[in-house]
Protein backbone atom coordinates (compact mmCIF):
# COMPACT_ATOMS: atom_id res chain seq x y z
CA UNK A 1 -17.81 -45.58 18.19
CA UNK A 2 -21.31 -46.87 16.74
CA UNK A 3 -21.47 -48.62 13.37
CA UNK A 4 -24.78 -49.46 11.73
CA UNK A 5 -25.16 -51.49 8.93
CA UNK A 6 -28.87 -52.11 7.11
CA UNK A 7 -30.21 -53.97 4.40
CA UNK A 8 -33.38 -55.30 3.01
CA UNK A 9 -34.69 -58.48 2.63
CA UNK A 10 -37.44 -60.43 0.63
CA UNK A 11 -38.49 -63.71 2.09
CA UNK A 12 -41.47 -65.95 0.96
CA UNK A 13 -42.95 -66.05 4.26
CA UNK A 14 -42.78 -62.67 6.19
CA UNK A 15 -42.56 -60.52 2.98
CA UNK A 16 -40.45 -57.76 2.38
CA UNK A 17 -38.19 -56.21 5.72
CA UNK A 18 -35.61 -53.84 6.65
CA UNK A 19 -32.58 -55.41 9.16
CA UNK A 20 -30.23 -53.39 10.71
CA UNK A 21 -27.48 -54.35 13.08
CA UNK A 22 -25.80 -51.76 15.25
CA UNK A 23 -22.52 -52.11 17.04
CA UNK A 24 -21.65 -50.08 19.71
CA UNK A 25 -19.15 -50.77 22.73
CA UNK A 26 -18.35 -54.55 21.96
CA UNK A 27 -22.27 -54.99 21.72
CA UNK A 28 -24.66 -56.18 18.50
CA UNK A 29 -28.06 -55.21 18.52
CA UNK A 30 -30.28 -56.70 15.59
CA UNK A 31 -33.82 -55.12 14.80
CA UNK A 32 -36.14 -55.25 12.04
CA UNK A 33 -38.60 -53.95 10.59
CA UNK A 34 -41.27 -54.16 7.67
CA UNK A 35 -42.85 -51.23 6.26
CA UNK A 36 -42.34 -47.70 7.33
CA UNK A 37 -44.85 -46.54 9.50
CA UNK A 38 -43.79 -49.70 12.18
CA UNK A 39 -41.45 -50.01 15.25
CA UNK A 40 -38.28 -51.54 14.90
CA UNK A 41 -38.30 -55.12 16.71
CA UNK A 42 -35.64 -57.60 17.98
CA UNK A 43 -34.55 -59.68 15.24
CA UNK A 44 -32.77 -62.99 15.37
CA UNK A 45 -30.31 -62.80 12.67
CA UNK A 46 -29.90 -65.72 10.23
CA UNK A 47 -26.60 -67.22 8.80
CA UNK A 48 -26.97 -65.21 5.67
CA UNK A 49 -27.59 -61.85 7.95
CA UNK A 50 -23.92 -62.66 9.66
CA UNK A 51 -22.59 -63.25 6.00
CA UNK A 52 -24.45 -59.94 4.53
CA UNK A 53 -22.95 -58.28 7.92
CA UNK A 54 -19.61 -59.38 7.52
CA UNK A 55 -20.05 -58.53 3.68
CA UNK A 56 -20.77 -55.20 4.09
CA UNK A 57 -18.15 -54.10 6.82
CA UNK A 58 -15.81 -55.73 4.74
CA UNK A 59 -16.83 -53.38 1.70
CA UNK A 60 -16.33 -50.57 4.24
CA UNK A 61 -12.59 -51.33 5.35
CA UNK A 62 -10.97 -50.17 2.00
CA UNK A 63 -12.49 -47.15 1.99
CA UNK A 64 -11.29 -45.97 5.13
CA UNK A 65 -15.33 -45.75 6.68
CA UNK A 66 -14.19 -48.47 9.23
CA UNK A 67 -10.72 -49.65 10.68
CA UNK A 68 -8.73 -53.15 10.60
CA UNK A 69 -9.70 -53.34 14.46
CA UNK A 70 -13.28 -52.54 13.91
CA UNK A 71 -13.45 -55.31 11.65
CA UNK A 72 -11.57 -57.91 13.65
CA UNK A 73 -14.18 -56.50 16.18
CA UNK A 74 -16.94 -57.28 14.51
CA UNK A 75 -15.56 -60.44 13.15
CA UNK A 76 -15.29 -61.57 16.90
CA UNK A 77 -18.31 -60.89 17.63
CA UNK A 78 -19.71 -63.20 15.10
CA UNK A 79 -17.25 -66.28 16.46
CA UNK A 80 -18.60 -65.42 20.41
CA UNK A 81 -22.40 -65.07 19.18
């Protein structure tokens, strides 16, 4: 089962952009993009994008959207990065 999370970031430098990281079959994909009319691109996700991450499938859990294991999953996956 694929699980997407996305947020949106401001940053001094590169201005306003939209990250989203996608897990799907053990795997974490991180893209980004800024503005709407642009290509997602590889993104190399920052300590506050694995806290944000985390945050957010952690918001997801009580509400049934995503399982214990999914989040031990994804947990995992930010330990083995």
């Amino acid at each position: 089962m694929s699980m997407e999370f996305g947020w949106w970031v401001k940053d001094a430098e590169a201005g306003k952009y939209q990250v989203k990281a996608i897990v799907h079959g053990g795997r974490l994909e991180w893209l980004r993009k800024q503005g709407h009319f642009t290509s997602w691109l590889p993104h190399e996700p920052s300590e506050e994008d694995w806290d944000r991450m985390v945050a957010e499938a952690e918001r997801r859990v009580p509400r049934r959207l995503l399982s214990p294991k999914q989040f031990t999953e994804i947990k995992n996956l930010r330990e083995h990065r």
